[in-house]
C-alpha atoms as a PDB file:
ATOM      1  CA  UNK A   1       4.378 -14.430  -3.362  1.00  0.00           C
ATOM      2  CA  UNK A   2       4.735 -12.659  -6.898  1.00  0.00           C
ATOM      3  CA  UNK A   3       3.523  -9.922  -8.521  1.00  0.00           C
ATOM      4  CA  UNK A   4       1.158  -8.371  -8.544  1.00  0.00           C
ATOM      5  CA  UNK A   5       0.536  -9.695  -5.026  1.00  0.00           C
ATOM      6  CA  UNK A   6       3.941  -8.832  -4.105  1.00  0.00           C
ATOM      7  CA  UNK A   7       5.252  -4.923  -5.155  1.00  0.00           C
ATOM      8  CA  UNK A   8       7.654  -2.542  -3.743  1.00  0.00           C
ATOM      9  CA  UNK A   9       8.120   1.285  -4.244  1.00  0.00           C
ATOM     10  CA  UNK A  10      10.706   3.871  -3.735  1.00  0.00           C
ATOM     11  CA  UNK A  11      10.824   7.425  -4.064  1.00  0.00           C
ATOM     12  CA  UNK A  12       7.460   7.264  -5.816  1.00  0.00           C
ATOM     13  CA  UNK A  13       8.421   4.669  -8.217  1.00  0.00           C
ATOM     14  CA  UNK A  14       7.221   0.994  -8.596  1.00  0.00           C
ATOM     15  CA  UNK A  15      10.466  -1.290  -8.753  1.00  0.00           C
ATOM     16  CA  UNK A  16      10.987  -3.692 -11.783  1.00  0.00           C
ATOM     17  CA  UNK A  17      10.281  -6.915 -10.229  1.00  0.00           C
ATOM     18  CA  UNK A  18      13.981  -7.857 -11.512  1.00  0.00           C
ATOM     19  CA  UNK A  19      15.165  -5.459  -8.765  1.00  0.00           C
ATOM     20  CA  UNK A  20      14.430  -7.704  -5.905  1.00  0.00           C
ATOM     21  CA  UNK A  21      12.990 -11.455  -7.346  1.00  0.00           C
ATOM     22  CA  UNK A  22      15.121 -14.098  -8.429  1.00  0.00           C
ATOM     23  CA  UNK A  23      14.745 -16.137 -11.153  1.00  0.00           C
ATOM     24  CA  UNK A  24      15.397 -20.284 -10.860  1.00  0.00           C
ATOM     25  CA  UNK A  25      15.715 -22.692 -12.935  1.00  0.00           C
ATOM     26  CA  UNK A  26      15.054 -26.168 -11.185  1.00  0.00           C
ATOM     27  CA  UNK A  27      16.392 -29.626 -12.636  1.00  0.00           C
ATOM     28  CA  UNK A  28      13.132 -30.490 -14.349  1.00  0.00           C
ATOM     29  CA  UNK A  29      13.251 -27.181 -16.041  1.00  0.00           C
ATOM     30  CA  UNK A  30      10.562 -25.307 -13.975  1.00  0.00           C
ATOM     31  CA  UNK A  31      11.114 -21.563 -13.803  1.00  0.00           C
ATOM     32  CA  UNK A  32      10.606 -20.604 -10.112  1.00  0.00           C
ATOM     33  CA  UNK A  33      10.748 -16.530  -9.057  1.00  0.00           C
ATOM     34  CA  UNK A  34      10.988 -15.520  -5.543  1.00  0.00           C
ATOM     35  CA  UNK A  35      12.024 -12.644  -3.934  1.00  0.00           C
ATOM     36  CA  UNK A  36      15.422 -11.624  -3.245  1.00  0.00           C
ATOM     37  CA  UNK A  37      15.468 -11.246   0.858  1.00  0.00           C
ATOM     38  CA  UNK A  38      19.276  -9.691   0.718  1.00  0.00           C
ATOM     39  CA  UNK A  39      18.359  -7.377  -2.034  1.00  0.00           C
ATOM     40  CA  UNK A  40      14.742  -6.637  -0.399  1.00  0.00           C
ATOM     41  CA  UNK A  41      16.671  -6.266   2.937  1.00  0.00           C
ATOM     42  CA  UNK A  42      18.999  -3.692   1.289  1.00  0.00           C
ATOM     43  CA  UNK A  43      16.328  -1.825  -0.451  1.00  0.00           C
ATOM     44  CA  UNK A  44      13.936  -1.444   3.190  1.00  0.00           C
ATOM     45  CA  UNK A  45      17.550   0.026   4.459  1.00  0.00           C
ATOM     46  CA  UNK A  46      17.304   2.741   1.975  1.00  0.00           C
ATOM     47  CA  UNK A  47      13.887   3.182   2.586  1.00  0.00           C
ATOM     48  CA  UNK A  48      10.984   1.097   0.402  1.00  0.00           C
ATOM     49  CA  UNK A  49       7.145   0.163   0.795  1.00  0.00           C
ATOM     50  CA  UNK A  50       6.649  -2.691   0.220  1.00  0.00           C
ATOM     51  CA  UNK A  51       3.000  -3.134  -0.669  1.00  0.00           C
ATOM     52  CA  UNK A  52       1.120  -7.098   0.024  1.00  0.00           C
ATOM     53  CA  UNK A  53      -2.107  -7.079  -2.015  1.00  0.00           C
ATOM     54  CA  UNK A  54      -4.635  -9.667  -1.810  1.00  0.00           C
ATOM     55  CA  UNK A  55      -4.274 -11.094   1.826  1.00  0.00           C
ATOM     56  CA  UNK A  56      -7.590 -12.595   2.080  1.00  0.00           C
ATOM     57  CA  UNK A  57      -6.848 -15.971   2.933  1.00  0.00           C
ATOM     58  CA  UNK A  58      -3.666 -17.384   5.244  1.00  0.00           C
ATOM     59  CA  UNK A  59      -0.587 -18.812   3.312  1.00  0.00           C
ATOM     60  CA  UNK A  60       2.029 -19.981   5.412  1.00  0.00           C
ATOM     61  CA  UNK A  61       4.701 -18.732   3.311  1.00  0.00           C
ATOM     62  CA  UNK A  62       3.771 -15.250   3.368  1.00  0.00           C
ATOM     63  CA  UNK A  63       3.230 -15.186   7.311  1.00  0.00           C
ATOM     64  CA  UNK A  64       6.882 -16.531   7.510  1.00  0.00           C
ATOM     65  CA  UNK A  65       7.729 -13.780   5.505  1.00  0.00           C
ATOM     66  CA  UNK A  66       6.014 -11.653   7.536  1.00  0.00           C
ATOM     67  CA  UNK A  67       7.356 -12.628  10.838  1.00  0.00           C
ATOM     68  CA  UNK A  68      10.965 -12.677   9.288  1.00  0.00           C
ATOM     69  CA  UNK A  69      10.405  -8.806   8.167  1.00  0.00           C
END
């Protein structure tokens, strides 16, 4: 999941995506983003939307994510 797929908002605003994604670096030098799930989890305590776009097919990552949420 990334943006724009992936978005959260609070008190009217859309978050930076450096707010809750992570940024990776793997050994073969292959930037990787993903989203933060402590800093997401901390950010749904204070009160967020987070807002899934583009749902029309099944990926099993995002219906883990779902299910963990």
């Amino acid at each position: 999941m990334s943006n724009p797929q992936f978005r959260v908002f609070q008190n009217g605003r859309e978050l930076h995506l450096g707010e809750y994604f992570t940024d990776t670096v793997t050994r073969r030098g292959q930037g990787i983003r993903f989203a933060n799930m402590t800093r997401l989890g901390a950010l749904m305590g204070e009160g967020c939307t987070l807002v899934l776009d583009e749902l029309d097919f099944s990926d099993p990552t995002l219906e883990a994510a779902c299910r963990a949420l």
